[in-house]
N, C-alpha and C. Protein backbone atom coordinates (compact mmCIF):
# COMPACT_ATOMS: atom_id res chain seq x y z
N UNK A 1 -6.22 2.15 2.41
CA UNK A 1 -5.47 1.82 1.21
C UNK A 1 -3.99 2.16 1.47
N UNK A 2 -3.21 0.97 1.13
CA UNK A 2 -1.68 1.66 1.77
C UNK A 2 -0.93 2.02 0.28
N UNK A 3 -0.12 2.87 0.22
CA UNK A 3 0.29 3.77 -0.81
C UNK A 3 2.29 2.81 -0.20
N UNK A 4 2.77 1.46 -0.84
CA UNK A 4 4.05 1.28 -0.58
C UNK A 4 4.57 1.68 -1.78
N UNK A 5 5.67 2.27 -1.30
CA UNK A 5 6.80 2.31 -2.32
C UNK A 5 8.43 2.06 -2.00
N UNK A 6 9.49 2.77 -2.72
CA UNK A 6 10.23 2.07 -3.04
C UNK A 6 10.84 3.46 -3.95
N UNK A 7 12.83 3.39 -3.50
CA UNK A 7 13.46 3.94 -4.52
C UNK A 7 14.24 3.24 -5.30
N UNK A 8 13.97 3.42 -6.38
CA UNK A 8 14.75 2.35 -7.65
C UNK A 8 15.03 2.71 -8.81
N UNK A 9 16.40 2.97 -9.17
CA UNK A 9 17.02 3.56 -10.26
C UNK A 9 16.54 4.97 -10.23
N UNK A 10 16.82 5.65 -9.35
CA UNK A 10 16.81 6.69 -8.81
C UNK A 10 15.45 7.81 -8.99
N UNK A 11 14.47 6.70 -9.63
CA UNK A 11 13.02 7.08 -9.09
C UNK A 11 12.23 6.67 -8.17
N UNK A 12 11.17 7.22 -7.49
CA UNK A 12 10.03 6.59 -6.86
C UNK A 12 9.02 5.81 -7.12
N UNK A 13 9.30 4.22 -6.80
CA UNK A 13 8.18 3.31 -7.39
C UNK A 13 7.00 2.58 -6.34
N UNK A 14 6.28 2.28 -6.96
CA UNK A 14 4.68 2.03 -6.40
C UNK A 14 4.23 0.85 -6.22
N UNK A 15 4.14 0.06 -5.52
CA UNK A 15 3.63 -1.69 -5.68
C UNK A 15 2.15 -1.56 -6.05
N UNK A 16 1.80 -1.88 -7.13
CA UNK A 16 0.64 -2.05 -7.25
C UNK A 16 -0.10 -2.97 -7.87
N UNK A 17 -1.42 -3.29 -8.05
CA UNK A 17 -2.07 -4.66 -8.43
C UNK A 17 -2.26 -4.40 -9.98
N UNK A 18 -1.95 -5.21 -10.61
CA UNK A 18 -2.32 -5.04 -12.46
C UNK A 18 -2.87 -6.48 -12.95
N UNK A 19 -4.37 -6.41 -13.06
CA UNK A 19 -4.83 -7.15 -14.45
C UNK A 19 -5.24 -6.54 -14.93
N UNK A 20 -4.66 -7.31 -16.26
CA UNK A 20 -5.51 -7.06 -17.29
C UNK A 20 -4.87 -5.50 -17.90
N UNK A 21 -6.04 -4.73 -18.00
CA UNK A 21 -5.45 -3.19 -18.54
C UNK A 21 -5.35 -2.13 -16.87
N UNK A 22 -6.35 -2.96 -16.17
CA UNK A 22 -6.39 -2.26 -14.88
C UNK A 22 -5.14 -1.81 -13.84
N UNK A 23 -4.49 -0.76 -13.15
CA UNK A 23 -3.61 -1.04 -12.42
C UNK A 23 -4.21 -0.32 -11.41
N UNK A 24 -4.22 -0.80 -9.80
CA UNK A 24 -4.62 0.16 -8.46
C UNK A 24 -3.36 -0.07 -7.56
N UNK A 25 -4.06 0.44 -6.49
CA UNK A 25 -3.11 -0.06 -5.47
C UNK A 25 -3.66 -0.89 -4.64
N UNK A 26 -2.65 -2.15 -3.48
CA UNK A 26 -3.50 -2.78 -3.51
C UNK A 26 -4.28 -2.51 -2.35
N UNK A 27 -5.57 -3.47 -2.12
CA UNK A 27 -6.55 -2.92 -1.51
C UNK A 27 -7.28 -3.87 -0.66
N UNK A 28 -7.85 -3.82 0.93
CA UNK A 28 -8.23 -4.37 1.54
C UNK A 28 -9.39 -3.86 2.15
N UNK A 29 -10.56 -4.87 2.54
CA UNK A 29 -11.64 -4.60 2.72
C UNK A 29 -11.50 -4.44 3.96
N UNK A 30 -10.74 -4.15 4.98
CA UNK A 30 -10.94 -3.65 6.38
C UNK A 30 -9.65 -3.36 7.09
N UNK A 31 -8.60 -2.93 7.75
CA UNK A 31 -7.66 -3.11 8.72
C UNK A 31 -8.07 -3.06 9.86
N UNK A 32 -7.64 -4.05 10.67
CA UNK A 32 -7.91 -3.97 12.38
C UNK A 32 -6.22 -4.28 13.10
N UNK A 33 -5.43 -4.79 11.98
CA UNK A 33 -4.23 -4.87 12.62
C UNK A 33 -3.16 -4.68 12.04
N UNK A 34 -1.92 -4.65 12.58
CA UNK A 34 -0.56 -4.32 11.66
C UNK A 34 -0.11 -5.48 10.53
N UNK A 35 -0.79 -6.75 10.99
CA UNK A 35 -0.75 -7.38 9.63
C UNK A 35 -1.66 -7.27 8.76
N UNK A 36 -2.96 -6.73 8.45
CA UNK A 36 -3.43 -6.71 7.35
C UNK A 36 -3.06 -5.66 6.73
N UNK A 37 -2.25 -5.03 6.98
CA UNK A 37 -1.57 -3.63 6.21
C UNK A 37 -1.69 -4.08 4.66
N UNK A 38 -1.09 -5.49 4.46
CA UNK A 38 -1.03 -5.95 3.33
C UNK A 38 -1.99 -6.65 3.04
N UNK A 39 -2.43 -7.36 1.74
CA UNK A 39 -3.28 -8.45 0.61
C UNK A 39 -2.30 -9.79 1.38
N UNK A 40 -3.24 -10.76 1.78
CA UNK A 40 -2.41 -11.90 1.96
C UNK A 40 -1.46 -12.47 1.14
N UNK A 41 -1.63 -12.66 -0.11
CA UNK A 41 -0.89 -13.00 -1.15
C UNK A 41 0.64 -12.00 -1.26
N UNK A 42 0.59 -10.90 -0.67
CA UNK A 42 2.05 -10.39 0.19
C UNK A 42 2.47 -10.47 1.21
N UNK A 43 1.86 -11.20 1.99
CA UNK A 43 2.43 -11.24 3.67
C UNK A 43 3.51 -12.04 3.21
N UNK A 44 3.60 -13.56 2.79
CA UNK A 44 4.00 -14.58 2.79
C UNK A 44 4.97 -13.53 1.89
N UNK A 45 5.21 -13.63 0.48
CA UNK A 45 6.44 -12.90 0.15
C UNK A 45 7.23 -12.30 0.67
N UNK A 46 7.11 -11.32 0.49
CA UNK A 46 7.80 -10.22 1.78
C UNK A 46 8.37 -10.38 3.38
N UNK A 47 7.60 -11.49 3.84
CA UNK A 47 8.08 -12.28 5.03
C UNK A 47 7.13 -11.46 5.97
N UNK A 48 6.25 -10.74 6.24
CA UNK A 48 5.53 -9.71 7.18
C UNK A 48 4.76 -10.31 8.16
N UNK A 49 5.33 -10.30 9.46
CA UNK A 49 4.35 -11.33 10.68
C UNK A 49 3.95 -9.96 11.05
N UNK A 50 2.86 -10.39 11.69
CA UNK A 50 1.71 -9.30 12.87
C UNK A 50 2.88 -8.90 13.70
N UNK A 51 3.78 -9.72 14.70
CA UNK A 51 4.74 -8.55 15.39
C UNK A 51 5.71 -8.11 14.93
N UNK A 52 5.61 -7.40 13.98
CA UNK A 52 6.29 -7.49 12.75
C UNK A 52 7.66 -6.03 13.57
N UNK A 53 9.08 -6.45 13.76
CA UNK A 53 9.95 -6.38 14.09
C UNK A 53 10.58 -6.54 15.69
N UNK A 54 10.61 -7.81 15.93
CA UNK A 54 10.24 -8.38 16.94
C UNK A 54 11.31 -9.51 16.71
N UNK A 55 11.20 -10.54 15.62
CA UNK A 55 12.32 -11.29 15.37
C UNK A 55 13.17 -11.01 14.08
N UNK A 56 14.13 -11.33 14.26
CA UNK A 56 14.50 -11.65 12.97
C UNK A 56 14.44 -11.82 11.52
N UNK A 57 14.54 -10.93 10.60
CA UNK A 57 13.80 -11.66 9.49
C UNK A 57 12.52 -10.57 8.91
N UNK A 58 11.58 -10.01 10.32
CA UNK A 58 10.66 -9.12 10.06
C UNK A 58 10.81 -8.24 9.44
N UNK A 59 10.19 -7.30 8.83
CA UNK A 59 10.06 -5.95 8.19
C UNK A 59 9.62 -4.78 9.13
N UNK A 60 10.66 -3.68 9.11
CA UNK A 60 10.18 -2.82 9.75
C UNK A 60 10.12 -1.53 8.68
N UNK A 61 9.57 -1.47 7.92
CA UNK A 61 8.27 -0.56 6.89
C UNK A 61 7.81 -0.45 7.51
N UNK A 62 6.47 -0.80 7.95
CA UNK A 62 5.26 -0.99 8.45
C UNK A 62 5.14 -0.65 9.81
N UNK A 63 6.09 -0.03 10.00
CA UNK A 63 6.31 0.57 11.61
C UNK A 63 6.46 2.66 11.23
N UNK A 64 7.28 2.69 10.19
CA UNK A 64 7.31 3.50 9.81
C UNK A 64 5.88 4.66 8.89
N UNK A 65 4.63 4.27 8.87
CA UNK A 65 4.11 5.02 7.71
C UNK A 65 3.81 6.30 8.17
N UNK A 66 3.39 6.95 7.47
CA UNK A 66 3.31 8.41 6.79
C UNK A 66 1.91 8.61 6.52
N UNK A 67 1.00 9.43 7.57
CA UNK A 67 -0.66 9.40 6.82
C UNK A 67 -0.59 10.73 5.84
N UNK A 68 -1.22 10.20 4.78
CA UNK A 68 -1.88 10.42 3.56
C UNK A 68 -3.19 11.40 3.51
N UNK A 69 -4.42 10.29 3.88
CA UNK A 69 -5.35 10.51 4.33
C UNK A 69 -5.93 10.09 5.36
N UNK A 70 -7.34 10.51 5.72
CA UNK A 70 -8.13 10.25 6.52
C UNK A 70 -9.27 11.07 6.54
N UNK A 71 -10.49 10.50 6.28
CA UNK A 71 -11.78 10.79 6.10
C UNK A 71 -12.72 10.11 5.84
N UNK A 72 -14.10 10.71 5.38
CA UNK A 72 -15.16 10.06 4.89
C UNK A 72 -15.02 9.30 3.99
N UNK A 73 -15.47 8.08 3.43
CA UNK A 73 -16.01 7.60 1.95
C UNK A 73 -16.69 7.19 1.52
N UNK A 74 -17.12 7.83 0.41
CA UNK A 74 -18.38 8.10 -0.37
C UNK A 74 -18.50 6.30 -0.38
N UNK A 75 -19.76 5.68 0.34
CA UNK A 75 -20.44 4.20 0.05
C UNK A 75 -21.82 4.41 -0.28
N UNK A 76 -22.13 3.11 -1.32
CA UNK A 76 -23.72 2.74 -0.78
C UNK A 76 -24.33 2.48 0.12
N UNK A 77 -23.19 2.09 1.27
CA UNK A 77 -23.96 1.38 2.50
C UNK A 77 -24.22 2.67 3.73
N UNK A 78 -23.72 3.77 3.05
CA UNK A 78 -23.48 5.16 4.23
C UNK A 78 -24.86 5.26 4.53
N UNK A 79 -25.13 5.60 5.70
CA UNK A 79 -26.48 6.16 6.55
C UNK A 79 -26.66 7.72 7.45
N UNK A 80 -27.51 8.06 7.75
CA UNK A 80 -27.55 9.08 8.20
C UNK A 80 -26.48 8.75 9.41
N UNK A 81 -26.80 7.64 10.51
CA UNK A 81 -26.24 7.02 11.21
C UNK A 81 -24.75 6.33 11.52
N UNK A 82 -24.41 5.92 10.22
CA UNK A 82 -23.32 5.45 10.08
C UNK A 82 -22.66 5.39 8.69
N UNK A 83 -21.30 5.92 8.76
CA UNK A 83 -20.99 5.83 7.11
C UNK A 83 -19.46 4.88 7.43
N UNK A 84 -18.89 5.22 6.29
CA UNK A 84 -17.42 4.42 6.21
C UNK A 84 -16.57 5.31 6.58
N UNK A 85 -15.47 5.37 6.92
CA UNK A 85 -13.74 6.47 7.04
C UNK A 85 -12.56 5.44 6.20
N UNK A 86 -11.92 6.37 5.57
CA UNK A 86 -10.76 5.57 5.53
C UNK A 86 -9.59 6.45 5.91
N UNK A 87 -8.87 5.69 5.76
CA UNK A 87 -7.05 5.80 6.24
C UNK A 87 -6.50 5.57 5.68
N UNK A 88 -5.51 6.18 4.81
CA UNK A 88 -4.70 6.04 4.10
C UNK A 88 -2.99 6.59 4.50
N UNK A 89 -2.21 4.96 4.43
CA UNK A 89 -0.65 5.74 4.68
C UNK A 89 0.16 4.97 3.44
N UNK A 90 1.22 6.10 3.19
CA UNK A 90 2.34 5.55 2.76
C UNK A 90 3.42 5.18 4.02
N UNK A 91 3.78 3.87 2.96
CA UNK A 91 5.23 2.98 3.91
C UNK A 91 6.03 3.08 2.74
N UNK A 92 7.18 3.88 3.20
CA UNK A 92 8.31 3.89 1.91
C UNK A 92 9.31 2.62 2.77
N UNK A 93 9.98 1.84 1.95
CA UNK A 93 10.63 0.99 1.94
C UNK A 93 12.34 1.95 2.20
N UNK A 94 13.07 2.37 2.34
CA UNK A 94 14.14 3.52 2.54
C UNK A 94 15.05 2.22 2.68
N UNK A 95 15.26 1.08 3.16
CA UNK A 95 16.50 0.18 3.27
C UNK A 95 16.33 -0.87 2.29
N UNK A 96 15.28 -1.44 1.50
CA UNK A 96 14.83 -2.23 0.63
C UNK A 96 14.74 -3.29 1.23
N UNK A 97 13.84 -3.86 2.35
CA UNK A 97 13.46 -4.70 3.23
C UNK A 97 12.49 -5.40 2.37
N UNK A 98 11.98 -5.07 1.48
CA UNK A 98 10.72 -5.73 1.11
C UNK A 98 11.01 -5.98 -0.44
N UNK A 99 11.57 -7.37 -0.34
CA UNK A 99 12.32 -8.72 -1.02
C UNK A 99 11.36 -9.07 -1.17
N UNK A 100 11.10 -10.10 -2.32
CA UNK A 100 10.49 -11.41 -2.43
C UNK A 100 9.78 -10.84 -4.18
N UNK A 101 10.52 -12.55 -5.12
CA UNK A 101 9.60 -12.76 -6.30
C UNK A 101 8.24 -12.56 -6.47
N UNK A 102 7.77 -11.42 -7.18
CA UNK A 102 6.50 -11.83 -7.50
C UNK A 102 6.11 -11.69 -9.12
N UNK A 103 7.19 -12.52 -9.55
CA UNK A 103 6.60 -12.87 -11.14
C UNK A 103 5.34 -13.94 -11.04
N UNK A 104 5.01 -14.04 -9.86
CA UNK A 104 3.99 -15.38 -10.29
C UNK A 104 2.53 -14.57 -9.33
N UNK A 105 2.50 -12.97 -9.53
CA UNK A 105 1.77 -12.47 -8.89
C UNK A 105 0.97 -11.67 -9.77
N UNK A 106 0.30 -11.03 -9.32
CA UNK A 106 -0.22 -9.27 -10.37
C UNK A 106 0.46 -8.22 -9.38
N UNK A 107 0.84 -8.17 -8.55
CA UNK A 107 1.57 -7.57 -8.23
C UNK A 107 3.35 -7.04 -8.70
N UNK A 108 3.35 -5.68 -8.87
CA UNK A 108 4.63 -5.22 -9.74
C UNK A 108 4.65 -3.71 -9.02
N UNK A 109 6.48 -3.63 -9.29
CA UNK A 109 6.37 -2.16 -8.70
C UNK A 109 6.87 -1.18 -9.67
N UNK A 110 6.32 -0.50 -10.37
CA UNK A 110 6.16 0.60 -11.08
C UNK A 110 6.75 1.91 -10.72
N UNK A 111 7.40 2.35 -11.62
CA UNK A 111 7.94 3.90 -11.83
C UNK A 111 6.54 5.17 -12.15
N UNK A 112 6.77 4.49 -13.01
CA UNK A 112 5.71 5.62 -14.11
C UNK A 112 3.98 5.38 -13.36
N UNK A 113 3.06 5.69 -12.44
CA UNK A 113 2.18 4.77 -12.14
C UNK A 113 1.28 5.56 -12.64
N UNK A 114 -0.22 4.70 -13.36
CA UNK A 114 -1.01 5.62 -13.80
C UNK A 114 -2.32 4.58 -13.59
N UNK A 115 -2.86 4.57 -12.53
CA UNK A 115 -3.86 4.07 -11.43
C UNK A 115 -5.29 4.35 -12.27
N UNK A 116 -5.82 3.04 -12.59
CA UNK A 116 -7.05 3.28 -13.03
C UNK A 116 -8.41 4.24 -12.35
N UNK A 117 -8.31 4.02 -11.06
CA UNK A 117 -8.71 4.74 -9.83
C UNK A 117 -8.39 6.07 -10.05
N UNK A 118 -9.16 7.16 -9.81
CA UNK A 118 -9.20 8.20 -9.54
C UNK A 118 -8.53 8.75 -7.98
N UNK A 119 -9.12 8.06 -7.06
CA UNK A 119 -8.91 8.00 -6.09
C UNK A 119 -7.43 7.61 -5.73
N UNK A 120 -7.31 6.18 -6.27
CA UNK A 120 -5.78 5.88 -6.14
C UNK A 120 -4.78 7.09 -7.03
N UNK A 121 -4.84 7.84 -7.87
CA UNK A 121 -4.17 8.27 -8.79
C UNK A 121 -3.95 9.79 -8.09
N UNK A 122 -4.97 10.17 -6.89
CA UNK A 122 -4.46 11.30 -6.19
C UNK A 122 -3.86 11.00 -4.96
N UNK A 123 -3.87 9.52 -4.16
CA UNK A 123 -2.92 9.13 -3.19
C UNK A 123 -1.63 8.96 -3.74
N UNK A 124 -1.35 7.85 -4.75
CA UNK A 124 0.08 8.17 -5.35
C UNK A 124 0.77 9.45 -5.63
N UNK A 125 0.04 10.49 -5.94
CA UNK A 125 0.47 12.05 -6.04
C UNK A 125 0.49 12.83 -4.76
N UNK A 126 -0.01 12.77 -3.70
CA UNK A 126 0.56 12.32 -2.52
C UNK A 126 1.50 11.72 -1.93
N UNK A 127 1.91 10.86 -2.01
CA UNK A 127 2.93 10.07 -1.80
C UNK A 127 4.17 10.80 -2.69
N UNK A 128 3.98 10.94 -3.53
CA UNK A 128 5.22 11.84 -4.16
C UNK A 128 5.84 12.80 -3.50
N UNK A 129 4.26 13.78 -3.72
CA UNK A 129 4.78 15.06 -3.01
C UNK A 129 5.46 14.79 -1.28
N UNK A 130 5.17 13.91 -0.90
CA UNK A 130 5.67 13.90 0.68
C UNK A 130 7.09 13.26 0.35
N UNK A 131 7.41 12.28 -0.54
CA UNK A 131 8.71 11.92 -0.81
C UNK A 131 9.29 12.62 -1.24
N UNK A 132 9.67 13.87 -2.30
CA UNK A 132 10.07 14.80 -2.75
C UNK A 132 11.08 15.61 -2.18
């Protein structure tokens, strides 16, 4: 789960996914590479290629993160044999590289963040405390 943020009007803000009443952060069912860092529906915004600062144009966030976490997580599918891990980093944005409209998204970046997730709601408090 990547924890991005962002300083703006001289607080720390959060990109995160909102329908409805729900807000998380956003979230992907696997990483194997430096481009799925993100939800596809942000690559293309933001401009983020896999060799991502390499040409022109790229974002170099995503070169920069900050681990969070790393551990077990609690699944249905866990076995004696095999369970899940995750990884969790923040990428703070520090030059504001990461441009792009998304009024036509659920995606928004938030001051105040208050993460329906439990889980998400102690990575963002994380992310604080390391920005701080």
């Amino acid at each position: 789960v990547p924890v991005i943020t962002r300083t703006g009007d001289n607080e720390m803000e959060v990109l995160v996914y909102q329908d409805d009443e729900e807000v998380s952060l956003p979230e992907l069912n696997c990483t194997f590479s430096k481009k799925e860092i993100l939800p596809d529906a942000l690559l293309s915004i933001f401009k983020v290629e896999e060799n991502s600062g390499d040409s022109k144009g790229d974002t170099h966030v995503f070169q920069r993160g900050a681990l969070l976490e790393r551990g077990y997580l609690n699944s249905l599918y866990n076995t004696d044999n095999a369970w899940f891990e995750v990884v969790s980093y923040n990428y703070h944005d520090y030059d504001n590289e990461l441009q792009g409209d998304l009024s036509e998204t659920n995606y928004k970046w938030i001051a105040d963040v208050h993460c329906s997730k439990k889980k998400h709601r102690l990575l963002v408090e994380k992310a604080k405390i390391l920005r701080s």
